[in-house]
C-alpha atoms as a PDB file:
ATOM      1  CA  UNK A   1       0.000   0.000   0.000  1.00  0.00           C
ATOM      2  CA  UNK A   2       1.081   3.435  -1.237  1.00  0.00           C
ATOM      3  CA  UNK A   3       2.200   5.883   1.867  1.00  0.00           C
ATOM      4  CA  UNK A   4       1.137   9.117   2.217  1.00  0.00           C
ATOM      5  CA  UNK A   5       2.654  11.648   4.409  1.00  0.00           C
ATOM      6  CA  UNK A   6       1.110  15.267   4.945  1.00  0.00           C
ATOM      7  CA  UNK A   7       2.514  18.040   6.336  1.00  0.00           C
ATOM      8  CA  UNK A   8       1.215  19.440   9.565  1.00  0.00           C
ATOM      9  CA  UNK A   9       2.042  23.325  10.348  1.00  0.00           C
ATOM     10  CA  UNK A  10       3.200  24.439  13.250  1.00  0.00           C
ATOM     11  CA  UNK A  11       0.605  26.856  14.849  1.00  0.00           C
ATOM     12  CA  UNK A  12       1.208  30.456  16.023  1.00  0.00           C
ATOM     13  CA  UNK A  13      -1.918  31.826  16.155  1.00  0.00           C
ATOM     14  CA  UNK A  14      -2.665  32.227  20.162  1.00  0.00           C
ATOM     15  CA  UNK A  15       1.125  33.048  20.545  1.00  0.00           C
ATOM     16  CA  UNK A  16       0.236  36.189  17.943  1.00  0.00           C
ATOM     17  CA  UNK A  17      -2.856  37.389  19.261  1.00  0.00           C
ATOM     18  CA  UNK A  18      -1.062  37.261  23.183  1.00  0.00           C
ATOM     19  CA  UNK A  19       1.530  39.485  21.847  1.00  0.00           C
ATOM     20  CA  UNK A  20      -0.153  41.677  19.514  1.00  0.00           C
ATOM     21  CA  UNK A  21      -2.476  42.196  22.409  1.00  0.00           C
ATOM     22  CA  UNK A  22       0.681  43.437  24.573  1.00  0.00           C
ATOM     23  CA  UNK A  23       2.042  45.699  21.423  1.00  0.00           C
ATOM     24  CA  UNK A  24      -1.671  47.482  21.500  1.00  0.00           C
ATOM     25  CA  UNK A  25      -1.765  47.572  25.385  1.00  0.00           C
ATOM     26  CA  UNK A  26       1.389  49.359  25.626  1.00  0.00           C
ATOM     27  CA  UNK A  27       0.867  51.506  22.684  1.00  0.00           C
ATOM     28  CA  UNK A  28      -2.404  52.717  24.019  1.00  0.00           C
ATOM     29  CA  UNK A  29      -0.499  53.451  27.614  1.00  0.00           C
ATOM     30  CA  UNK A  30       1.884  55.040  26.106  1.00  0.00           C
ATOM     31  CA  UNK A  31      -0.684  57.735  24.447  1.00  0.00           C
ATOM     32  CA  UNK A  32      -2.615  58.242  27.186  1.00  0.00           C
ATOM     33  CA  UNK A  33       0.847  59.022  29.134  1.00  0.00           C
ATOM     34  CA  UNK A  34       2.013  61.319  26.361  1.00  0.00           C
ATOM     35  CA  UNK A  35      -1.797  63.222  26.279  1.00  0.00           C
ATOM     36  CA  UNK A  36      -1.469  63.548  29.784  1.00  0.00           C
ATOM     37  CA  UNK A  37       1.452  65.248  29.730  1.00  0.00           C
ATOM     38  CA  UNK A  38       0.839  67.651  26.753  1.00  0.00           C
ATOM     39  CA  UNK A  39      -2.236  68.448  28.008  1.00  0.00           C
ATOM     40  CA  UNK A  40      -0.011  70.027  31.037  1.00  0.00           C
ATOM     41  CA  UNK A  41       2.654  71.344  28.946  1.00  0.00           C
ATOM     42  CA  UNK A  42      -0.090  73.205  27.182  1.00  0.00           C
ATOM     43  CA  UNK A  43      -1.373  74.971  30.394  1.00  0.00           C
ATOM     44  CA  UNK A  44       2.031  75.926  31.483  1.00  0.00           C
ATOM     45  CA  UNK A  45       2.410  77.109  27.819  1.00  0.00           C
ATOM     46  CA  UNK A  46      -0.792  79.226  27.897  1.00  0.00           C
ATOM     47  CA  UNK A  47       0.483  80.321  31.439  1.00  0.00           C
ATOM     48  CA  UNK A  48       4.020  81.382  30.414  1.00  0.00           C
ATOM     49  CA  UNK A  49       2.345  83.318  27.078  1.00  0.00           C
ATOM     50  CA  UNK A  50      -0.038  85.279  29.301  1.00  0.00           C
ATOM     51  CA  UNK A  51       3.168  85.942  31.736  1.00  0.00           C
ATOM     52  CA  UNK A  52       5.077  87.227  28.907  1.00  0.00           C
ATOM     53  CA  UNK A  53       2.635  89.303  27.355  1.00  0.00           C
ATOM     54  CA  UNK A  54       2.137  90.804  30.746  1.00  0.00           C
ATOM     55  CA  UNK A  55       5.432  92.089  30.981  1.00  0.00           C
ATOM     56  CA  UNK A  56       6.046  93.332  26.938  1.00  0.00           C
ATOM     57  CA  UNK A  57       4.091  94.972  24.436  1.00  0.00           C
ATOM     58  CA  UNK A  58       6.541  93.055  21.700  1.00  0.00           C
ATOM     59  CA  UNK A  59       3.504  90.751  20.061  1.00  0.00           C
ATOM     60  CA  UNK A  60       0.706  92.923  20.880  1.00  0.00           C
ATOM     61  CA  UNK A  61       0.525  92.878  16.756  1.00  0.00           C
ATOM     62  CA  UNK A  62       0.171  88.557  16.981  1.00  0.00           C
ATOM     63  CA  UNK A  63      -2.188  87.579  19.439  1.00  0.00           C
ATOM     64  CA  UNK A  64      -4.428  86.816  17.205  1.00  0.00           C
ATOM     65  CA  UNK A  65      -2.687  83.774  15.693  1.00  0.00           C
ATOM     66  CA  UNK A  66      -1.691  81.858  18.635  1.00  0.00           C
ATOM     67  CA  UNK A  67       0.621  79.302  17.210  1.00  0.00           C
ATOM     68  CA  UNK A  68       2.614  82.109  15.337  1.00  0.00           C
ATOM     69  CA  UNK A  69       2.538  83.904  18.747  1.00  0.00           C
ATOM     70  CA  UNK A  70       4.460  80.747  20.576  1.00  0.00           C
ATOM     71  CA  UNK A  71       6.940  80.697  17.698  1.00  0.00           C
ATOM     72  CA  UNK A  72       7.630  84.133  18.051  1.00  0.00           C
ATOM     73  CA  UNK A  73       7.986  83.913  21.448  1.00  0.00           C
ATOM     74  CA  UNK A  74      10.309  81.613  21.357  1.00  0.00           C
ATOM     75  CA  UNK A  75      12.777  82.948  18.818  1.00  0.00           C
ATOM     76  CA  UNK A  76      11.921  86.286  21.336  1.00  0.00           C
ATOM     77  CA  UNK A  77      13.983  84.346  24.040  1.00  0.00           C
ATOM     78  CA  UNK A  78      16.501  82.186  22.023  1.00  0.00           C
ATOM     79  CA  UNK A  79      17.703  85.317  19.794  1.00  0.00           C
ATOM     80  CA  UNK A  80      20.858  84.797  18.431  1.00  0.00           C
ATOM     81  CA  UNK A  81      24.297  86.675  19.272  1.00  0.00           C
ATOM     82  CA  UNK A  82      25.187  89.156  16.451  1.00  0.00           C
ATOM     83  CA  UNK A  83      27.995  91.291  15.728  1.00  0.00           C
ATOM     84  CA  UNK A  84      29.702  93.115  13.158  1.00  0.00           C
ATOM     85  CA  UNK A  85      29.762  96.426  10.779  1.00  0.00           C
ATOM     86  CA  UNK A  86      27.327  96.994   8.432  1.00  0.00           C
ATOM     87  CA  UNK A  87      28.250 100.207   6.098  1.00  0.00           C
ATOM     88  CA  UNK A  88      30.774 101.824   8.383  1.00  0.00           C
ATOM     89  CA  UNK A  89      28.174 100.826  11.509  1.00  0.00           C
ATOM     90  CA  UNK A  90      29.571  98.524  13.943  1.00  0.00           C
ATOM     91  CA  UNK A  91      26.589  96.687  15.349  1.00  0.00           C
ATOM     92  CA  UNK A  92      26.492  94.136  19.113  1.00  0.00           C
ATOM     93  CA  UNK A  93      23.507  92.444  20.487  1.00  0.00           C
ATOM     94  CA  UNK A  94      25.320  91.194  23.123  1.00  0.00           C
ATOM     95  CA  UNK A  95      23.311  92.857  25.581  1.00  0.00           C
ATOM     96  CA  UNK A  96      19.829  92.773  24.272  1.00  0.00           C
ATOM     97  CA  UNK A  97      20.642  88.781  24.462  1.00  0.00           C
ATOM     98  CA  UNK A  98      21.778  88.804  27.416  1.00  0.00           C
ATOM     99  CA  UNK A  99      18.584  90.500  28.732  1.00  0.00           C
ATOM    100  CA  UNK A 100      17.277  88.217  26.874  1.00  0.00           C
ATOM    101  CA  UNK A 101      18.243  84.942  28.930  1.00  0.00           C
ATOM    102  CA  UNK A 102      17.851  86.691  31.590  1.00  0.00           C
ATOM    103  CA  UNK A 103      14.431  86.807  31.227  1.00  0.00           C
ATOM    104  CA  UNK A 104      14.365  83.492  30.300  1.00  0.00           C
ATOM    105  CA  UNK A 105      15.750  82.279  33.382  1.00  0.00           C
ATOM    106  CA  UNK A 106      13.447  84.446  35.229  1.00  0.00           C
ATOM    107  CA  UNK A 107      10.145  83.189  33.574  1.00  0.00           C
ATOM    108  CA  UNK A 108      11.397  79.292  34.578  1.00  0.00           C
ATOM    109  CA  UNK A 109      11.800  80.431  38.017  1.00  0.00           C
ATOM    110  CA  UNK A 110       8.311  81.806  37.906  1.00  0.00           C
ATOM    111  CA  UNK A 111       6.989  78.055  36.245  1.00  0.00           C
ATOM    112  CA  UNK A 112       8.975  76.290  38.838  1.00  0.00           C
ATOM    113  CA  UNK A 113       7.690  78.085  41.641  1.00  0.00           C
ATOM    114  CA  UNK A 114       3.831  78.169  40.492  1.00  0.00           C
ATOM    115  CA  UNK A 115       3.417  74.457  39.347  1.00  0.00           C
ATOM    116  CA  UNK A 116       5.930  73.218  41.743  1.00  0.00           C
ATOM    117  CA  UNK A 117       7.787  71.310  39.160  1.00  0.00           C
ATOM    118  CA  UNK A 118      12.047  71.879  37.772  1.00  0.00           C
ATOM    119  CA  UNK A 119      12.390  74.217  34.978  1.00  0.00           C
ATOM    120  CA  UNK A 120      14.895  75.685  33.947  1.00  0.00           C
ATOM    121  CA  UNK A 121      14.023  78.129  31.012  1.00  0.00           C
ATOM    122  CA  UNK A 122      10.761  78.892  30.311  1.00  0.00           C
ATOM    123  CA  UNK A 123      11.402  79.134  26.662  1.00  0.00           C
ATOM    124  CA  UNK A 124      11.349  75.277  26.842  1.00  0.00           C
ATOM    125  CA  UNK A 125       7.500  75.982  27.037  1.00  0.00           C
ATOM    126  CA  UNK A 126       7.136  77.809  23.907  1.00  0.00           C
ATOM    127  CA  UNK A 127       8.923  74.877  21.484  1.00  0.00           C
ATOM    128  CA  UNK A 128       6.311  73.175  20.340  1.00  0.00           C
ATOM    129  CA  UNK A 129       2.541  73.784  19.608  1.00  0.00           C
ATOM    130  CA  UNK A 130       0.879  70.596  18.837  1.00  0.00           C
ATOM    131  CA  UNK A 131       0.713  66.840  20.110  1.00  0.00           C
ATOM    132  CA  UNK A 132       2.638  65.502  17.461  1.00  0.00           C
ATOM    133  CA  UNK A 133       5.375  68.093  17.270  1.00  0.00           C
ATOM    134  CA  UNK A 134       6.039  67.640  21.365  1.00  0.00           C
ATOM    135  CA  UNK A 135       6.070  63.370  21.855  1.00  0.00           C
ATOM    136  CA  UNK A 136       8.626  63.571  18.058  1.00  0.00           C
ATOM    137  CA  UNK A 137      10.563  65.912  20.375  1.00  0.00           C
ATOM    138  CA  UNK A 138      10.113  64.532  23.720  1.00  0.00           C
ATOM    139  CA  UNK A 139       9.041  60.782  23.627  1.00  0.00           C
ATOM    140  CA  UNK A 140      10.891  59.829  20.347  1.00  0.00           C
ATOM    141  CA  UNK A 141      13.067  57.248  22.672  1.00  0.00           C
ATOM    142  CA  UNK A 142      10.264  55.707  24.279  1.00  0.00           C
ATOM    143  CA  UNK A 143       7.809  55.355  20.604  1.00  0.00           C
ATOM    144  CA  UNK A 144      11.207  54.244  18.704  1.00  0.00           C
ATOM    145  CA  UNK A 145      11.511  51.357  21.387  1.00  0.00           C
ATOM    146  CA  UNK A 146       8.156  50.259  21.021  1.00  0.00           C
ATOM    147  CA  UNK A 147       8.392  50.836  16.528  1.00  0.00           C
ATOM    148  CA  UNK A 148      11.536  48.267  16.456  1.00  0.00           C
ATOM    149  CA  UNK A 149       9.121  45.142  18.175  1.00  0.00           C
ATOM    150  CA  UNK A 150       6.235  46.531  16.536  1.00  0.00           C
ATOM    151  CA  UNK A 151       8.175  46.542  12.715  1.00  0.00           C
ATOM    152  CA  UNK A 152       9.902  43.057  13.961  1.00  0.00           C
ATOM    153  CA  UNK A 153       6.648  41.353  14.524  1.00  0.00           C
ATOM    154  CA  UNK A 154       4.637  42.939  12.003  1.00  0.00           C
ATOM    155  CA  UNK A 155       7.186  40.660   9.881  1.00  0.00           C
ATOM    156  CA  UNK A 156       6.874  37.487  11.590  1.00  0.00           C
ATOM    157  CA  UNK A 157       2.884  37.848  11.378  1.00  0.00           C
ATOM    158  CA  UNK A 158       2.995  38.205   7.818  1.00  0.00           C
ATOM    159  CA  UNK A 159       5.468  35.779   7.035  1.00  0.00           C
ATOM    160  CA  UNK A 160       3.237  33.408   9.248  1.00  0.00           C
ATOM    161  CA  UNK A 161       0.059  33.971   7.604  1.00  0.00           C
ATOM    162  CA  UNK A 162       1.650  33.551   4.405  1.00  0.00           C
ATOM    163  CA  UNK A 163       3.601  30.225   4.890  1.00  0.00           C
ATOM    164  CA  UNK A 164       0.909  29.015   6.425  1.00  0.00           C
ATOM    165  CA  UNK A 165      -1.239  28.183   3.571  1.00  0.00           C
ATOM    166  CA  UNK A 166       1.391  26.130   2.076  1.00  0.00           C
ATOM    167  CA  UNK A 167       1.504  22.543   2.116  1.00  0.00           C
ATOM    168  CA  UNK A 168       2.635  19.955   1.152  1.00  0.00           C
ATOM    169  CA  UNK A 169       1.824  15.845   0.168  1.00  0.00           C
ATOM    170  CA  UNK A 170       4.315  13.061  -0.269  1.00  0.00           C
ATOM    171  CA  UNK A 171       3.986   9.568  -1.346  1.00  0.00           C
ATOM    172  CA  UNK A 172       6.231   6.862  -2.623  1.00  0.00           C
ATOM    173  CA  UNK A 173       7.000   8.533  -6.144  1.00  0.00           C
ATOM    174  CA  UNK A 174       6.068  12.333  -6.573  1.00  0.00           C
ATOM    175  CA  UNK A 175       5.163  15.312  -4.007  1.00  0.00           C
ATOM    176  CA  UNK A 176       2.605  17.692  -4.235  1.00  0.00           C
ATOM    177  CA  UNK A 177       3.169  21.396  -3.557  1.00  0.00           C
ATOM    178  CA  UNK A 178       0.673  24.145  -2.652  1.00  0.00           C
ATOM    179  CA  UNK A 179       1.656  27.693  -2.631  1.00  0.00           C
ATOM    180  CA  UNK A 180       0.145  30.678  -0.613  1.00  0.00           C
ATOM    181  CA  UNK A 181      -1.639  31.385  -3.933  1.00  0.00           C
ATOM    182  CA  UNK A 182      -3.538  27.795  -3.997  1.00  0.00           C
ATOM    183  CA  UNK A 183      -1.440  27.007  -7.080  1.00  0.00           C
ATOM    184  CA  UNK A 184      -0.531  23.081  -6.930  1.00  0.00           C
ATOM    185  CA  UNK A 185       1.959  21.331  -8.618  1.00  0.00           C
ATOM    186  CA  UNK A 186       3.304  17.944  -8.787  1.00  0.00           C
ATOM    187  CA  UNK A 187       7.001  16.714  -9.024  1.00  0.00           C
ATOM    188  CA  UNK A 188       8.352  13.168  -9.459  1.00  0.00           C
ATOM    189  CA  UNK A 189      10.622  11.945  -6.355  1.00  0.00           C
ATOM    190  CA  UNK A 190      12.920  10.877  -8.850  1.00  0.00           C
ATOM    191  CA  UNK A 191      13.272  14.486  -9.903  1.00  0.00           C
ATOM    192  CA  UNK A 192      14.038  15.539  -7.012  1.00  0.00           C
ATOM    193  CA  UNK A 193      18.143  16.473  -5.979  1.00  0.00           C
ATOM    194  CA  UNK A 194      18.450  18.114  -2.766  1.00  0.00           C
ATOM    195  CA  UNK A 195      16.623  17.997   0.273  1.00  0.00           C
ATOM    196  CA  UNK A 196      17.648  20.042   2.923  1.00  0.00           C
ATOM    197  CA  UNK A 197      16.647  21.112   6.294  1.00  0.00           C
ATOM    198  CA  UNK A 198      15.894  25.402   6.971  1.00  0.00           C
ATOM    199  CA  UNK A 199      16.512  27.259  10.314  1.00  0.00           C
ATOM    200  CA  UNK A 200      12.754  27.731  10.474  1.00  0.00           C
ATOM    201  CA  UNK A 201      11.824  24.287  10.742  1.00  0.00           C
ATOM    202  CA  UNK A 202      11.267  23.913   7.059  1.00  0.00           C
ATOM    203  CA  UNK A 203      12.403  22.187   4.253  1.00  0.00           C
ATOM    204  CA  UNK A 204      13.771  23.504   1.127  1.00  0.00           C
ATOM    205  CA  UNK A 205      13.320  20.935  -2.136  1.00  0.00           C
ATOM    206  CA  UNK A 206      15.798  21.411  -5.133  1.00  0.00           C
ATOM    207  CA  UNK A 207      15.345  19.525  -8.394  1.00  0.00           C
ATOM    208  CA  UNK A 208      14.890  18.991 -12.311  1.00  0.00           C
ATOM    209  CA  UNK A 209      11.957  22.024 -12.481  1.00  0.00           C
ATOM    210  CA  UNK A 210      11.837  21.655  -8.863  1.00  0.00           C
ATOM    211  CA  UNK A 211      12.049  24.924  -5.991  1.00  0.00           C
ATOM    212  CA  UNK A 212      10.122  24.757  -3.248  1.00  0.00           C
ATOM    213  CA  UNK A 213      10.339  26.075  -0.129  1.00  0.00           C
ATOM    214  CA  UNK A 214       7.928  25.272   3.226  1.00  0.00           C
ATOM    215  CA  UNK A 215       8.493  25.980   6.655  1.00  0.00           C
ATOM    216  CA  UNK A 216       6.807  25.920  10.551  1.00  0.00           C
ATOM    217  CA  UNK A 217       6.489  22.549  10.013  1.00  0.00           C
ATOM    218  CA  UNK A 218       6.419  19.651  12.895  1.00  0.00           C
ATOM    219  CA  UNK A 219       7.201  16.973  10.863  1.00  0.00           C
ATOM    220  CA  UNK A 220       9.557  18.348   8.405  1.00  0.00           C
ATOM    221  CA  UNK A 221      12.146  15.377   9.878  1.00  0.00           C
ATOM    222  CA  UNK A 222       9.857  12.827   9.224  1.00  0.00           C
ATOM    223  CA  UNK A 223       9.009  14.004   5.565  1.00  0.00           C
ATOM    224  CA  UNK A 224      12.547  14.954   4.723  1.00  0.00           C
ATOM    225  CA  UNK A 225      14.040  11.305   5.956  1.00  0.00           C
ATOM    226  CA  UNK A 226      11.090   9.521   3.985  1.00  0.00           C
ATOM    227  CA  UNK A 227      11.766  11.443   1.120  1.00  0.00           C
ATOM    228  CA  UNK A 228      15.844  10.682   1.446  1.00  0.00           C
ATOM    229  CA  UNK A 229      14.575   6.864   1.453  1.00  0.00           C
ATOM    230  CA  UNK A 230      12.025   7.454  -1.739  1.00  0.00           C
ATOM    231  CA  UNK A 231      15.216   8.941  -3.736  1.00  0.00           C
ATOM    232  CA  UNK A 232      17.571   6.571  -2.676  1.00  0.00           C
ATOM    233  CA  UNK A 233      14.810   3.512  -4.116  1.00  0.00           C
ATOM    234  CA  UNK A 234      13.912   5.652  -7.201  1.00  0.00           C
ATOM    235  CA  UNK A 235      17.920   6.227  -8.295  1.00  0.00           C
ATOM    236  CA  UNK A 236      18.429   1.940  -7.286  1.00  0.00           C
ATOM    237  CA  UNK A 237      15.223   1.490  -9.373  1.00  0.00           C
ATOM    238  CA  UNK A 238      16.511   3.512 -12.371  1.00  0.00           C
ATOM    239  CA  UNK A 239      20.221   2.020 -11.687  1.00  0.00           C
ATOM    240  CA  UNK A 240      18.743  -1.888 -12.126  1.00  0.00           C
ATOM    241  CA  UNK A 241      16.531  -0.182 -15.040  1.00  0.00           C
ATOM    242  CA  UNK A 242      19.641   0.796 -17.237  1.00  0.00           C
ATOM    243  CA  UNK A 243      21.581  -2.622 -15.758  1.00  0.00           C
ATOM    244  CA  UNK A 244      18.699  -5.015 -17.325  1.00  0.00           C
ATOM    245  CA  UNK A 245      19.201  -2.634 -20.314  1.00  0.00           C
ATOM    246  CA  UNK A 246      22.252  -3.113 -20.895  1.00  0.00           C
ATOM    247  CA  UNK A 247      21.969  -6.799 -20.424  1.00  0.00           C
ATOM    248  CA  UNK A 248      18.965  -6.964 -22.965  1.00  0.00           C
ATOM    249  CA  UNK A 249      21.433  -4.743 -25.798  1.00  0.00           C
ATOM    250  CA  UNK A 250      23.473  -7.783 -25.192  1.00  0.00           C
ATOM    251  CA  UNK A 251      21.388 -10.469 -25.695  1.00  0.00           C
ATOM    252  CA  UNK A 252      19.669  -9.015 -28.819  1.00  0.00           C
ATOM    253  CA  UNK A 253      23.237  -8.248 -30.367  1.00  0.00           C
ATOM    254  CA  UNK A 254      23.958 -11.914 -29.535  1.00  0.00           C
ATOM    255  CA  UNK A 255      21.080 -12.880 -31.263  1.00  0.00           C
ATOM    256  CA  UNK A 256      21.446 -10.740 -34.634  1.00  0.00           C
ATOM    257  CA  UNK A 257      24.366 -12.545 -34.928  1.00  0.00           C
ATOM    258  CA  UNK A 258      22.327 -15.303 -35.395  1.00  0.00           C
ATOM    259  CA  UNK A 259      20.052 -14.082 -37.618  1.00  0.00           C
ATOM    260  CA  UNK A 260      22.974 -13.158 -39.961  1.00  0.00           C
ATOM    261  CA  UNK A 261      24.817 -16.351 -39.585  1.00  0.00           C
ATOM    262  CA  UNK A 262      21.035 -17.896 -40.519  1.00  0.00           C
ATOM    263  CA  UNK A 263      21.067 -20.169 -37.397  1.00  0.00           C
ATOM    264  CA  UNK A 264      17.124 -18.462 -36.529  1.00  0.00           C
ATOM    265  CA  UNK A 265      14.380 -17.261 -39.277  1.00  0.00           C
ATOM    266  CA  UNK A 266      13.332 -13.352 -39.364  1.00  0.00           C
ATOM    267  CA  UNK A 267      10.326 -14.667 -37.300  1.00  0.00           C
ATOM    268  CA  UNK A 268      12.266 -16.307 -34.348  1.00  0.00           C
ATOM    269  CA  UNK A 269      14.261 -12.664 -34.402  1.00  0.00           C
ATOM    270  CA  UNK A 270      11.363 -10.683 -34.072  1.00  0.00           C
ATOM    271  CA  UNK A 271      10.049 -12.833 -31.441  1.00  0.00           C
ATOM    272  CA  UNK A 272      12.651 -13.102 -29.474  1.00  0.00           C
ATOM    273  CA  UNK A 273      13.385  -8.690 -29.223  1.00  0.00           C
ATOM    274  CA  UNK A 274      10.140  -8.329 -28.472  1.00  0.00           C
ATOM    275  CA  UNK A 275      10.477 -10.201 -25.381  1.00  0.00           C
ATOM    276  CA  UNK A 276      13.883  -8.863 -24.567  1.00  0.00           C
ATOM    277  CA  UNK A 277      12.689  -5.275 -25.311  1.00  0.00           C
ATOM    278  CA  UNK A 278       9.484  -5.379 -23.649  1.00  0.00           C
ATOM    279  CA  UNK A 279       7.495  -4.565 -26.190  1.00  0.00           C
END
């Protein structure tokens, strides 16, 4: 009786949803963390414009647009250190800079001491304006550390899913192949060259026409050794094949000799090759 081996995959699926589950679970933490703490960035922000509007009549012209206003505000504190002569002028803002930081030292103090929490320059309040711009500039660490295992296992999953629906059938003389893509084909064992083993618990088939690659499986072992023993019987089979060949070429030379020495009739001949020639 023919045998008939079948792969059998090696399943993933509760392992995936567990750790997908964790990947969501700590994304979603992580974005409630990170609205948490823009939403109080934003009302020391709104706290540290109203300060500095209180003490400056420099973007009474802006309030209007309050995004431009925080942008100004902060180039207002972080302004550059320029010197040099311009048309026989020498120019230094040395001073007006140093007033500057000055101020901005003095406006942390003031967020330090009113929200009881370390600051050091208050311009640090005025750097950003949305959500997105402050956890890029502030979180990028802790969402880069979560990306890498999210990318990494994003990979896996697919790679999973997609091996998954292959499969494969082996019996005595040919295997049967299905691809993710439901296309099957059909190779003859005795087609078939290399046979090897893959780091994922696969197998990876080489032949005449013949590449095919499977893996997750739990008996790849089992279908690789029987396939070993299939090849070795098909190249003995087709070894004894040419052998009695061989042996028949002989005999039917033997016997044309024969029939040109007239020791048998034309009839005997034909007889006689048809037996040696299986015909």
């Amino acid at each position: 009786m023919e045998k008939i081996i079948n792969s059998v995959k090696i399943k993933f699926n509760k392992l995936i949803g567990i750790v997908w589950g964790v990947i969501a679970v700590t994304l979603i933490a992580l974005i409630v963390i990170t609205v948490a703490d823009f939403s109080k960035y934003k009302e020391i922000q709104e706290f540290a414009v109203n300060s500095t509007l209180a003490v400056t009549d420099e973007f009474n012209n802006i309030q209007g647009d309050y995004d431009n206003l925080v942008e100004k505000m902060y180039d207002y504190y972080n302004l550059s250190k320029i010197s040099g002569s311009y048309g026989g002028y020498y120019y230094d803002n040395s001073e007006v800079v140093e007033a500057r930081e000055d101020a901005d030292w003095a406006l942390g103090n003031l967020i330090e001491n009113t929200f009881n929490i370390d600051c050091f320059k208050g311009s640090y309040y005025f750097a950003d304006t949305n959500y997105i711009e402050y956890t890029a500039r502030c979180y990028y660490i802790e969402f880069g550390i979560w990306v890498i295992p999210f990318a990494l296992w994003l990979i896996v999953s697919m790679l999973y899913f997609i091996d998954k629906k292959h499969s494969l059938t082996v019996t005595d003389e040919k295997i049967i192949c299905k691809n993710c893509k439901k296309v099957v084909k059909e190779f003859f064992v005795k087609d078939i060259k290399i046979v090897q083993s893959t780091k994922l618990h696969g197998l990876k088939i080489k032949g005449n026409g013949i590449k095919y690659n499977i893996n997750l499986l739990k008996n790849a072992d089992e279908i690789r050794m029987y396939l070993m023993d299939c090849m070795e019987k098909a190249n003995k089979s087709n070894m004894n094949g040419q052998t009695i060949q061989l042996c028949n070429l002989g005999d039917l030379k033997q016997i044309k000799e024969l029939l040109d020495m007239g020791a048998i009739t034309q009839e005997e001949f034909d007889e006689k090759k048809k037996q040696l020639l299986n015909l």
